[in-house]
Protein backbone atom coordinates (compact mmCIF):
# COMPACT_ATOMS: atom_id res chain seq x y z
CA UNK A 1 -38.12 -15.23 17.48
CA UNK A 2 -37.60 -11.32 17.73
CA UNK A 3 -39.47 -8.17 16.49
CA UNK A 4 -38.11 -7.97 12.86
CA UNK A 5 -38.95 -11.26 11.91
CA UNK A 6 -40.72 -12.65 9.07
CA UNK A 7 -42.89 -15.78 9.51
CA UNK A 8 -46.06 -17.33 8.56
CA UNK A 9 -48.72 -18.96 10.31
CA UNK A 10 -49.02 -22.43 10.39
CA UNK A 11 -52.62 -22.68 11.26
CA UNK A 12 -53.75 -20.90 8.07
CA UNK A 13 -51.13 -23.29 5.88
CA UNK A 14 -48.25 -20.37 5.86
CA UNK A 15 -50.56 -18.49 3.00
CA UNK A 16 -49.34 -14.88 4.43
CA UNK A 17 -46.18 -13.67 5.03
CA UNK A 18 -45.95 -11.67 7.87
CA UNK A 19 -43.27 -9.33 10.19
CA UNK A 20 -43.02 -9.69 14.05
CA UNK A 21 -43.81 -6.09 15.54
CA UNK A 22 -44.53 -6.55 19.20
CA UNK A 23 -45.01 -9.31 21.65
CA UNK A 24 -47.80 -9.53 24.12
CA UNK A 25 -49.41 -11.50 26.46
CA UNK A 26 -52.94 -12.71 25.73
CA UNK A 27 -55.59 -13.07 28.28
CA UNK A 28 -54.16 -16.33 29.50
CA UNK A 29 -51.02 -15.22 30.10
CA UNK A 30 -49.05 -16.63 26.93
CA UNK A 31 -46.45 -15.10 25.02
CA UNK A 32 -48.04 -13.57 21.20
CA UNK A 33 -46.70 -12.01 18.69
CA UNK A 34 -48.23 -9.26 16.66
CA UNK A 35 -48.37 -9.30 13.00
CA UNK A 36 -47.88 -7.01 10.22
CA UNK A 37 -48.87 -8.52 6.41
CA UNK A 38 -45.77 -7.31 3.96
CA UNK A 39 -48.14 -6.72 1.90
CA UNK A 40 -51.07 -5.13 3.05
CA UNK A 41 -51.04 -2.11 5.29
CA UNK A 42 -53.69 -2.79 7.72
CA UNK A 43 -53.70 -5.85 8.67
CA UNK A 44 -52.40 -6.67 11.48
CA UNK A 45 -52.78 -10.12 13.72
CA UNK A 46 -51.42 -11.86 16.72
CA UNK A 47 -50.56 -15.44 17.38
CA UNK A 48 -48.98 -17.50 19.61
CA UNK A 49 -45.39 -18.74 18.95
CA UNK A 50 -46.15 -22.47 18.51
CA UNK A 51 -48.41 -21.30 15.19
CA UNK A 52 -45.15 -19.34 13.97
CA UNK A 53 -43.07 -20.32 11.05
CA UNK A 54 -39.67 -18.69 10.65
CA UNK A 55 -39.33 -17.50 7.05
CA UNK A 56 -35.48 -16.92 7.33
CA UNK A 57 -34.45 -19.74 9.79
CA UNK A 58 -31.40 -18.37 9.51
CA UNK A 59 -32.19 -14.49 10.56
CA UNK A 60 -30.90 -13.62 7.07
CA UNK A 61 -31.81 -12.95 3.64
């Protein structure tokens, strides 16, 4: 996965469809990605890879 990316979460049953924007490292050490919703503005989550569904498995529309 790369920033640019659009992917759901798994763990809330891929309801929101959201665009990779930064990767960090949470206070374990693990690899996150942050979150922007298409759709709404402001909201904006991380989550760790495994919980990541690619949208475009392909990279394209």
């Amino acid at each position: 996965m790369k920033i640019g990316d659009l992917v759901t979460r798994k763990s809330y049953n891929n309801d929101i469809t959201f665009c990779i924007i930064d990767f960090k490292a949470d206070a374990e050490g693990r690899c996150v990605a942050v979150l922007k919703a298409l759709y709404n503005k402001t909201f904006i989550v991380d989550a760790l890879l495994e919980d990541l569904v690619n949208v475009l498995p392909e990279g394209k529309l």
